[in-house]
Protein backbone atom coordinates (compact mmCIF):
# COMPACT_ATOMS: atom_id res chain seq x y z
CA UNK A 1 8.89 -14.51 77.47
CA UNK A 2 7.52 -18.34 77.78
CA UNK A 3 9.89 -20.86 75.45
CA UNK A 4 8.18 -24.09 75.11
CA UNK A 5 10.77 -27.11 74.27
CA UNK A 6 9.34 -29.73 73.19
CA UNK A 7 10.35 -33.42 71.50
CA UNK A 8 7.44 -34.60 70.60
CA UNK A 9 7.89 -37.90 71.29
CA UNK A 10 11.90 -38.04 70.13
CA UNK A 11 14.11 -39.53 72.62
CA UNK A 12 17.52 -38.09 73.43
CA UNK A 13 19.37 -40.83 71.70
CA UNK A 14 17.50 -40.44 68.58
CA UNK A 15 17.83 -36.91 68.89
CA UNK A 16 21.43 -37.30 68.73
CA UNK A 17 21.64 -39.54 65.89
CA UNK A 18 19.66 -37.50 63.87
CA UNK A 19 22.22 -34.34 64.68
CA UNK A 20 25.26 -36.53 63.56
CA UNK A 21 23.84 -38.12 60.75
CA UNK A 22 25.01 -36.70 57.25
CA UNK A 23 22.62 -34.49 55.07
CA UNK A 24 20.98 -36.22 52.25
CA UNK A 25 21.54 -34.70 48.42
CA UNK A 26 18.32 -33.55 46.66
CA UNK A 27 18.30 -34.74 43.19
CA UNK A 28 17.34 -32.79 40.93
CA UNK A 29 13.63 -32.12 39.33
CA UNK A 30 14.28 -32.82 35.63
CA UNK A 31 16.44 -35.63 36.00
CA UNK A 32 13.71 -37.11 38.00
CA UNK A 33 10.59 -36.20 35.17
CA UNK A 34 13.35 -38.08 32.53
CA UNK A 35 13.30 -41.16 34.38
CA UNK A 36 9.83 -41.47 34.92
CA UNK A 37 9.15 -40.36 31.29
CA UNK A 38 11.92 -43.49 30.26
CA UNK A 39 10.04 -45.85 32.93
CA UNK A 40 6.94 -44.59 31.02
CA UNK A 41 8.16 -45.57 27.58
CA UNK A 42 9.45 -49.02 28.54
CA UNK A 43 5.70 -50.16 29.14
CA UNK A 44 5.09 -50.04 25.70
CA UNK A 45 7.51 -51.39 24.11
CA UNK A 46 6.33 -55.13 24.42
CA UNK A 47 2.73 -54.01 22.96
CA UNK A 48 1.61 -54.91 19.63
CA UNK A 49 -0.16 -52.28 17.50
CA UNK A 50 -1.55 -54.55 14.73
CA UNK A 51 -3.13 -56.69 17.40
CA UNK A 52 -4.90 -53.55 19.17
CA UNK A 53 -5.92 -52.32 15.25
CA UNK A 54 -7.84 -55.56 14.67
CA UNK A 55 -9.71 -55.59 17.94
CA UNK A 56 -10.39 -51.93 16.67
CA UNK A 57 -14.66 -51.48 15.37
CA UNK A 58 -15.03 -49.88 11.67
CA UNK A 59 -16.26 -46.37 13.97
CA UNK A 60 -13.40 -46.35 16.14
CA UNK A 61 -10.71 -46.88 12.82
CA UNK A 62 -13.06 -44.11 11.64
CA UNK A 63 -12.25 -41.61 14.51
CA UNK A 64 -8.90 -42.77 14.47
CA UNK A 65 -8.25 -41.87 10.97
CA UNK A 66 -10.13 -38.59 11.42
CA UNK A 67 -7.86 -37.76 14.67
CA UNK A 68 -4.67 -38.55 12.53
CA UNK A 69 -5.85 -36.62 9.68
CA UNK A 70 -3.90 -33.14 9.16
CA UNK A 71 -6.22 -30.21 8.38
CA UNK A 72 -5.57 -26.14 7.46
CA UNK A 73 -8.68 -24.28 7.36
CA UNK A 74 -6.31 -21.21 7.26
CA UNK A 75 -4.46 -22.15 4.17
CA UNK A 76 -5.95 -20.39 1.23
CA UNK A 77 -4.03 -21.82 -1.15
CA UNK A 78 -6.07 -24.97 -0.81
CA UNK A 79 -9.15 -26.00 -2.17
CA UNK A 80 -12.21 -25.10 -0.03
CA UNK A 81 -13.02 -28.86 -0.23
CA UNK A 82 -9.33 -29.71 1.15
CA UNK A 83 -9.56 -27.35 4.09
CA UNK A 84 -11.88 -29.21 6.66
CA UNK A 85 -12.91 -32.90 6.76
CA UNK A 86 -15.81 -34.07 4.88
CA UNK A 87 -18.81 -34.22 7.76
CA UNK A 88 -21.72 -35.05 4.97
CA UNK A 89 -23.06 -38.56 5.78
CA UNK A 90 -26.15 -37.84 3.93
CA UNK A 91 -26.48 -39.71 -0.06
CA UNK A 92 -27.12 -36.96 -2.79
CA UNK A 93 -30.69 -36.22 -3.54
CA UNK A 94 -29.87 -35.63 -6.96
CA UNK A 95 -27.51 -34.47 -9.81
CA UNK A 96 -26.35 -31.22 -9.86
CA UNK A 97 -27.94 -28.36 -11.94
CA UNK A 98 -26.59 -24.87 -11.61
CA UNK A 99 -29.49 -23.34 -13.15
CA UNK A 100 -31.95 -24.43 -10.82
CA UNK A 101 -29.83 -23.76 -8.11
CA UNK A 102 -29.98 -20.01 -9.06
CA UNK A 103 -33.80 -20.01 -9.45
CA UNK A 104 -34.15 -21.37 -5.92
CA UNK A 105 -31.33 -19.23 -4.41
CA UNK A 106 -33.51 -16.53 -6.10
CA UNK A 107 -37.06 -17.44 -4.96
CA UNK A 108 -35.90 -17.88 -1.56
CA UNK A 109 -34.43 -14.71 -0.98
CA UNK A 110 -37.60 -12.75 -2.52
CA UNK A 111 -39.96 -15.06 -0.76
CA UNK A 112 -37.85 -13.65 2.41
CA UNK A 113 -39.65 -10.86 4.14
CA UNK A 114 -38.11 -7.77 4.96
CA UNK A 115 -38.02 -6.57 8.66
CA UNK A 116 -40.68 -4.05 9.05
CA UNK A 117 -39.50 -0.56 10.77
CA UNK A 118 -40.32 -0.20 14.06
CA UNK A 119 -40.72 3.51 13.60
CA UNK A 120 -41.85 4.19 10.28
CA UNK A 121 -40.84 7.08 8.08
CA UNK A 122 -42.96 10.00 8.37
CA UNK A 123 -41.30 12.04 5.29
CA UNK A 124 -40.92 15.38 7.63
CA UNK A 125 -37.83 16.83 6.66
CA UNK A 126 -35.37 18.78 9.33
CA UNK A 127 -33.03 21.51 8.89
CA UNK A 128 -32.53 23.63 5.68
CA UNK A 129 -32.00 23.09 2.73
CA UNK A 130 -28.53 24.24 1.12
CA UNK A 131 -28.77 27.16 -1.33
CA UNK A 132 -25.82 27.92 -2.66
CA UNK A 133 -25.23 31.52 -3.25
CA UNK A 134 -24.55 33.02 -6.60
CA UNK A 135 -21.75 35.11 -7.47
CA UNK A 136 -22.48 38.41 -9.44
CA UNK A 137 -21.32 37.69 -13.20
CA UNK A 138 -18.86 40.19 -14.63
CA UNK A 139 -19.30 41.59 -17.41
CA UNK A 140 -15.88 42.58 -19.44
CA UNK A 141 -15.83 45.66 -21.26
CA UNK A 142 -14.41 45.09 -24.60
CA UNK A 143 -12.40 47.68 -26.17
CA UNK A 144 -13.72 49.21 -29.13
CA UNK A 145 -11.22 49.81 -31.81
CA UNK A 146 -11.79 52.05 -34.67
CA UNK A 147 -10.37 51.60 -38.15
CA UNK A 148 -10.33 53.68 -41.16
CA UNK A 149 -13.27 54.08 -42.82
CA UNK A 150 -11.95 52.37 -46.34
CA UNK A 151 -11.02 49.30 -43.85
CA UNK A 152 -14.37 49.21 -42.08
CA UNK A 153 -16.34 49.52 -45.46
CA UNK A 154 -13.88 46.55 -46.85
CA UNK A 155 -14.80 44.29 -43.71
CA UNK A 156 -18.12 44.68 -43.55
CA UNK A 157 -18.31 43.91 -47.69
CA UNK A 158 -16.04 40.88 -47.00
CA UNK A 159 -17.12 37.51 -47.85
CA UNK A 160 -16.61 34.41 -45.15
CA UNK A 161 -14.22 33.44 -47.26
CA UNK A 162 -12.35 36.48 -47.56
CA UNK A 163 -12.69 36.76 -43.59
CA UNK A 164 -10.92 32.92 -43.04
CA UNK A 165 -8.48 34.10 -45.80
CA UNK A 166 -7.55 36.98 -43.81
CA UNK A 167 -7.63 34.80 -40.05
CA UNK A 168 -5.03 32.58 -41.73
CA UNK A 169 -2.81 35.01 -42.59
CA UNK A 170 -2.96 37.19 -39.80
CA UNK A 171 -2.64 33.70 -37.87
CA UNK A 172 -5.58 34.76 -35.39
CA UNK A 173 -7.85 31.85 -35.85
CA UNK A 174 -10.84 32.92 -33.51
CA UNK A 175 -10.88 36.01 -35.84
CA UNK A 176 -14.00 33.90 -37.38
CA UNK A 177 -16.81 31.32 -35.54
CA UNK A 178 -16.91 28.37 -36.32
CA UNK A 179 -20.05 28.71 -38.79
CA UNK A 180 -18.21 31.33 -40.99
CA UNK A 181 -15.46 28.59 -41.30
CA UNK A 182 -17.96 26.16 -42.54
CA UNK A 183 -19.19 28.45 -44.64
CA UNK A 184 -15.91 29.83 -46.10
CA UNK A 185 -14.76 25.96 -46.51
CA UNK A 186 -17.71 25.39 -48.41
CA UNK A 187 -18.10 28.00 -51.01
CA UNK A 188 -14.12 26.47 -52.40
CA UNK A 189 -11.41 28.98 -53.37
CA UNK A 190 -11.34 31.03 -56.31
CA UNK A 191 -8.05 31.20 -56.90
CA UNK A 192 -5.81 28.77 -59.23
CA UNK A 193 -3.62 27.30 -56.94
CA UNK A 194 -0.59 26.08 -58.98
CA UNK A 195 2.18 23.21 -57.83
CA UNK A 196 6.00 23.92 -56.99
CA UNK A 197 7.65 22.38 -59.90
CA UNK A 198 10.47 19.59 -57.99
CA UNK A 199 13.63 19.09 -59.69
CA UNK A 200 13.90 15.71 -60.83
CA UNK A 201 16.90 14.17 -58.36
CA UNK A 202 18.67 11.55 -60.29
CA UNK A 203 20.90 8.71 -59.32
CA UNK A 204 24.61 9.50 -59.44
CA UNK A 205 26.17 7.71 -62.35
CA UNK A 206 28.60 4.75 -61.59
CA UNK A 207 32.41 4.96 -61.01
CA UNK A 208 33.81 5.57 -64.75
CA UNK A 209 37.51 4.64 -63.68
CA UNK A 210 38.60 1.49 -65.41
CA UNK A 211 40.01 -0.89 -62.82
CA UNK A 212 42.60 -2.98 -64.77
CA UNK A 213 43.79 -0.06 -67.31
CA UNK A 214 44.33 1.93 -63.85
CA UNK A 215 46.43 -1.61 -62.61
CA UNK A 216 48.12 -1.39 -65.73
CA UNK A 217 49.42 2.11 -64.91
CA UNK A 218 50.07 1.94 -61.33
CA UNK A 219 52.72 -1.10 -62.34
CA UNK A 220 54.16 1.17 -65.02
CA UNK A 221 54.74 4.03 -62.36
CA UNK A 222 52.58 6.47 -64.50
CA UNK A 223 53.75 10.09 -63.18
CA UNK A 224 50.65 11.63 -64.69
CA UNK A 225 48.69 8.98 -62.45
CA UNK A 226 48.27 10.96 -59.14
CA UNK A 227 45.43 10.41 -57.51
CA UNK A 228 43.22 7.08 -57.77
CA UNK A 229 39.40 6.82 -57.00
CA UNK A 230 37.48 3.30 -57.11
CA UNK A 231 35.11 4.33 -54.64
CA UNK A 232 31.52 2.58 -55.14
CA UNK A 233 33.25 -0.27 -57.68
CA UNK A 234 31.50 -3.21 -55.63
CA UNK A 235 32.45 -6.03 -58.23
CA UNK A 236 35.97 -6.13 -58.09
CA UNK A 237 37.47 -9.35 -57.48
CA UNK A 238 39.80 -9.92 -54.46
CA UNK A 239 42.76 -10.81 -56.31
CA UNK A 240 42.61 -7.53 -58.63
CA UNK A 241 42.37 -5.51 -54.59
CA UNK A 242 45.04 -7.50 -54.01
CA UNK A 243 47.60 -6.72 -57.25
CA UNK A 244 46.53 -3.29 -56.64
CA UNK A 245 48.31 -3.09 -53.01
CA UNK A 246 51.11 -5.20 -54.78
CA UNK A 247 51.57 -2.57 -57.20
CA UNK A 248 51.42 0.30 -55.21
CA UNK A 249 54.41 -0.54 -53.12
CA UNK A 250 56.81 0.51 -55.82
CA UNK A 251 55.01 2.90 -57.14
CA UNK A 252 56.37 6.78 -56.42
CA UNK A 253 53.62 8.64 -57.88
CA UNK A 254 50.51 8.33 -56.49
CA UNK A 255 49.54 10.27 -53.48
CA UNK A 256 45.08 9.69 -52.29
CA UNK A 257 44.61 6.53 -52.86
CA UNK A 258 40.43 6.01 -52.12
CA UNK A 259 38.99 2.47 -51.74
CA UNK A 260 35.97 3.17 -50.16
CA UNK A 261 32.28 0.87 -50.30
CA UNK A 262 34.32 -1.97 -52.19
CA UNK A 263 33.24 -4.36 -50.57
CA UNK A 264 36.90 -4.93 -49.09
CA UNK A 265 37.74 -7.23 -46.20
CA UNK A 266 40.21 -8.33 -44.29
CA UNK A 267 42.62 -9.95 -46.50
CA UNK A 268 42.57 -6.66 -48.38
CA UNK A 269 43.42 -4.54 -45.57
CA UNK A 270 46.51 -6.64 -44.70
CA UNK A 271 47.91 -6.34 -48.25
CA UNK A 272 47.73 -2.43 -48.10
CA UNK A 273 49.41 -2.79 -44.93
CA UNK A 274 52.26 -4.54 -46.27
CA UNK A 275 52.21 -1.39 -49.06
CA UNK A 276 52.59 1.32 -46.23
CA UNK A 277 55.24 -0.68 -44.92
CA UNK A 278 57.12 0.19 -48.51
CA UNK A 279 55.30 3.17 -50.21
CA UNK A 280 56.98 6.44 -49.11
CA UNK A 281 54.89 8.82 -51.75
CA UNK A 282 51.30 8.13 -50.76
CA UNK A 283 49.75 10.88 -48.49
CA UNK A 284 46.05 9.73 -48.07
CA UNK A 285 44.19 6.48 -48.01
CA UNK A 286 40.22 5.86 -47.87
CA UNK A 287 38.99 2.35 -46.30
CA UNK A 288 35.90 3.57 -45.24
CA UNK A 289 32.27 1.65 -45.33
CA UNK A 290 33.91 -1.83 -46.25
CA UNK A 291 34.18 -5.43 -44.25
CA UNK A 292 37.25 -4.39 -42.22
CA UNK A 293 37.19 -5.88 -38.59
CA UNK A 294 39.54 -5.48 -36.07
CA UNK A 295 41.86 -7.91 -37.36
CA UNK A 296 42.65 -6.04 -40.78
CA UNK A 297 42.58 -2.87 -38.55
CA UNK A 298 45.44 -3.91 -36.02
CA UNK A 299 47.43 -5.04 -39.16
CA UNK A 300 47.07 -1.28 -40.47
CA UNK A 301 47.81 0.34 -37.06
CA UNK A 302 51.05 -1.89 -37.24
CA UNK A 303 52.41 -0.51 -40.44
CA UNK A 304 51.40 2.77 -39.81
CA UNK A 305 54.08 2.72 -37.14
CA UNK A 306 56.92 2.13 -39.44
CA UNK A 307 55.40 4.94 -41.83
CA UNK A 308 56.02 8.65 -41.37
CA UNK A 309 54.94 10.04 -44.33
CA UNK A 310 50.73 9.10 -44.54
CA UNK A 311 48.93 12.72 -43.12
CA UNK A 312 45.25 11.18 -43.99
CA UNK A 313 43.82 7.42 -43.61
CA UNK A 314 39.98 6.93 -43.11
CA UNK A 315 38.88 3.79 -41.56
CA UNK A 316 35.10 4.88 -40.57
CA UNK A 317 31.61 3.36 -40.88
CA UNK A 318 32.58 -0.79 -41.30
CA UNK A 319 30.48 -3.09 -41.04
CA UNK A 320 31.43 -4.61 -37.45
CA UNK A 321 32.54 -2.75 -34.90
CA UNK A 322 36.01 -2.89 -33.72
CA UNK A 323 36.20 -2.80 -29.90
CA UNK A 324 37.88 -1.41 -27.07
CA UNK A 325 41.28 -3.15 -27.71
CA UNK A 326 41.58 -2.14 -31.22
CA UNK A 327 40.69 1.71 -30.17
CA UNK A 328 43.03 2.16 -27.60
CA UNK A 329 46.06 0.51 -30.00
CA UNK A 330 44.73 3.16 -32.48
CA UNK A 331 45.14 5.98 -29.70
CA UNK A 332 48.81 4.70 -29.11
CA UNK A 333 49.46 4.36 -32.59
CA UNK A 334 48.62 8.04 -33.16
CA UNK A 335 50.39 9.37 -29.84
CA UNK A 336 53.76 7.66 -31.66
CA UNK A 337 53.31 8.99 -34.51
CA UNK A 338 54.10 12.67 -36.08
CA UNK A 339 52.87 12.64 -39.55
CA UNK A 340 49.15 12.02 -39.64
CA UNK A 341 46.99 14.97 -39.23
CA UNK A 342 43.48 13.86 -40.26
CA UNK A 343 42.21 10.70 -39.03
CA UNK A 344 38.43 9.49 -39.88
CA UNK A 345 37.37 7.36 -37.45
CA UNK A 346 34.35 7.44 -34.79
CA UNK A 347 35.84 6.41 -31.69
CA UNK A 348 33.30 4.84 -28.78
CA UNK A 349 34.83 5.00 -26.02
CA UNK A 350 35.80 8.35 -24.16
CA UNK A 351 39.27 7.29 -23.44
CA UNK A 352 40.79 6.37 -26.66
CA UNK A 353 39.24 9.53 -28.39
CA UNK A 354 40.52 12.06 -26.02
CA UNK A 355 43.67 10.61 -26.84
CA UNK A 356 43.32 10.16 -30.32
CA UNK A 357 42.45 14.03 -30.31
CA UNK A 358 45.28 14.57 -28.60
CA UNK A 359 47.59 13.28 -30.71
CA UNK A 360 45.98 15.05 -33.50
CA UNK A 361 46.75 18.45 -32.56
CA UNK A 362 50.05 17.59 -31.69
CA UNK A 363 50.61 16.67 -35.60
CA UNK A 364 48.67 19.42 -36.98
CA UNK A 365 50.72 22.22 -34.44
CA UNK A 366 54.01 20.00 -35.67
CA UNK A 367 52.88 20.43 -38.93
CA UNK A 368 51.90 24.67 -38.68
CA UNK A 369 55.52 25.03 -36.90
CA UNK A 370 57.12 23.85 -39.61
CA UNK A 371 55.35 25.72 -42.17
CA UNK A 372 55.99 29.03 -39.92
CA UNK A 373 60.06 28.24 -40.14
CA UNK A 374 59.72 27.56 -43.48
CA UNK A 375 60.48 24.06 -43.81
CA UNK A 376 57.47 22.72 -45.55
């Protein structure tokens, strides 16, 4: 093995040095690009840009303007026009016609020739042609039916009117075609048809019962006064609903007590509450199809707490609806207490009427034990 050493031209001292001397430290690439990029930028910083714009020709502001111009021929939501930059330098040969445009778009594409074939058609025709194949048609053997002869003679006599009598009846209309229905149609029916008599339905008559002689005798605790019905009385005045609660507190006679589609609000509804806070006698109460909201409702609800001897109170069909709150006080109202059994109300929500229901049945079985130990 030859080993050539060499030192090209280095001397031993040199040598030497170079062996002690300390490495040098590489600096980094992008540190280096960001100072020449910074050298770069400092060369322009002295230059004035309106005095190179007015040594600028009118074609080179042109290209500049067109270079700094921002086009999107891929945006379709601009205007075709808007797109790409306007390249026309030619003036307009004329105005614009639309019509004649057509004409010409026209004439030049039937003045354009068509491109002859290079092998024309001959008209031979290959292959076969396509025959479908035809099913056998079936032929249905319809049952014959034999009648009695007195039926067969009667048929065969029979009118087509007497025949489309005898389809609707029987309910089979393709008993008949269609041109013995025309026919039967056409010849009219010869029998009287007579109209169902209706029974006139009249109006029922207004509520008879006076208001103020019935006042008059619920103040004078009338025992032969029992059972009071102004149901359908829309004209009574608010202050006569309201004596009428007033008088019924003292009163020890009256039992149903029916106020129904009076027109009756709020105001009313608290007064009768304020009566079933005193009244012990009355059993049944009818509020139904009035102005009642929620407010003359909760007042009700409220004296119905301190009263244990109302079985019936109907509060159905008012004119706004109550609401959750009021139901489920209604619910809690029944669930305390143990006298009412029948309770007319529509409840709209699934909770309050399971528990409304509830509390029903546990009156009415209260009510049947009682009456099986003999206490009612």
């Amino acid at each position: 093995m030859f080993i050539c050493s060499c030192s090209h031209g280095l001397s031993s001292g040199s040598l030497s040095s170079f062996r002690n001397s300390e490495p040098r430290k590489k600096q980094p690439i992008a540190g280096t690009m960001a100072l020449s990029y910074k050298k770069d930028l400092e060369k322009y910083k002295d230059i004035d840009e309106d005095e190179i714009l007015n040594k600028l020709s009118a074609e080179e502001l042109k290209q500049l303007e067109t270079a700094l111009e921002e086009m999107d021929p891929e945006n379709a939501l601009l205007p075709a026009g808007l797109r790409q930059k306007d390249q026309t330098l030619k003036n307009d040969t004329g105005a614009f016609n639309r019509d004649r445009l057509l004409k010409y778009l026209e004439k030049e594409a039937m003045d354009y020739k068509d491109r002859e074939d290079i092998v024309p058609f001959t008209g031979e025709r290959k292959g076969k042609a396509f025959v479908p194949k035809q099913k056998p048609i079936e032929t249905r053997q319809e049952d014959v039916t034999t009648l009695d002869p007195e039926l067969e003679e009667a048929l065969s006599s029979a009118t087509d009117t007497e025949l489309c009598d005898l389809a609707a009846i029987l309910g089979v209309h393709t008993l008949v075609t269609s041109s013995q229905t025309y026919d039967g149609t056409k010849e009219g029916y010869n029998n009287v048809i007579k109209g169902e008599k209706m029974n006139p339905v009249f109006d029922e008559p207004p509520n008879p019962t006076n208001v103020e002689e019935t006042l008059q005798r619920i103040k004078s605790n009338d025992s032969s006064l029992t059972e009071i019905n102004l149901n359908n009385i829309k004209n009574i005045p608010i202050p006569t609903l309201k004596d009428l609660a007033k008088a019924m507190e003292k009163n020890t006679h009256v039992k149903k007590f029916s106020l129904a589609a009076t027109r009756s609000n709020d105001p009313i509804a608290v007064a009768f509450s304020d009566m079933l806070r005193e009244n012990k006698t009355l059993r049944s109460l009818n509020l139904e199809t009035n102005f009642i909201t929620g407010v003359g409702v909760q007042a009700l609800v409220d004296a119905l707490r301190d009263n244990d001897t109302l079985t019936e109170i109907k509060i159905d069909n008012q004119r706004q609806q109550l609401g959750t709150t009021v139901e489920m006080e209604i619910a809690k109202m029944l669930e305390e207490n143990n006298s009412i059994v029948k309770f007319g109300y529509h409840f709209n929500q699934q909770g309050p009427r399971s528990r409304a229901a509830a509390a029903i049945t546990k009156n009415n079985d209260l009510v049947r034990k009682k009456r099986v130990e003999g206490d009612l």
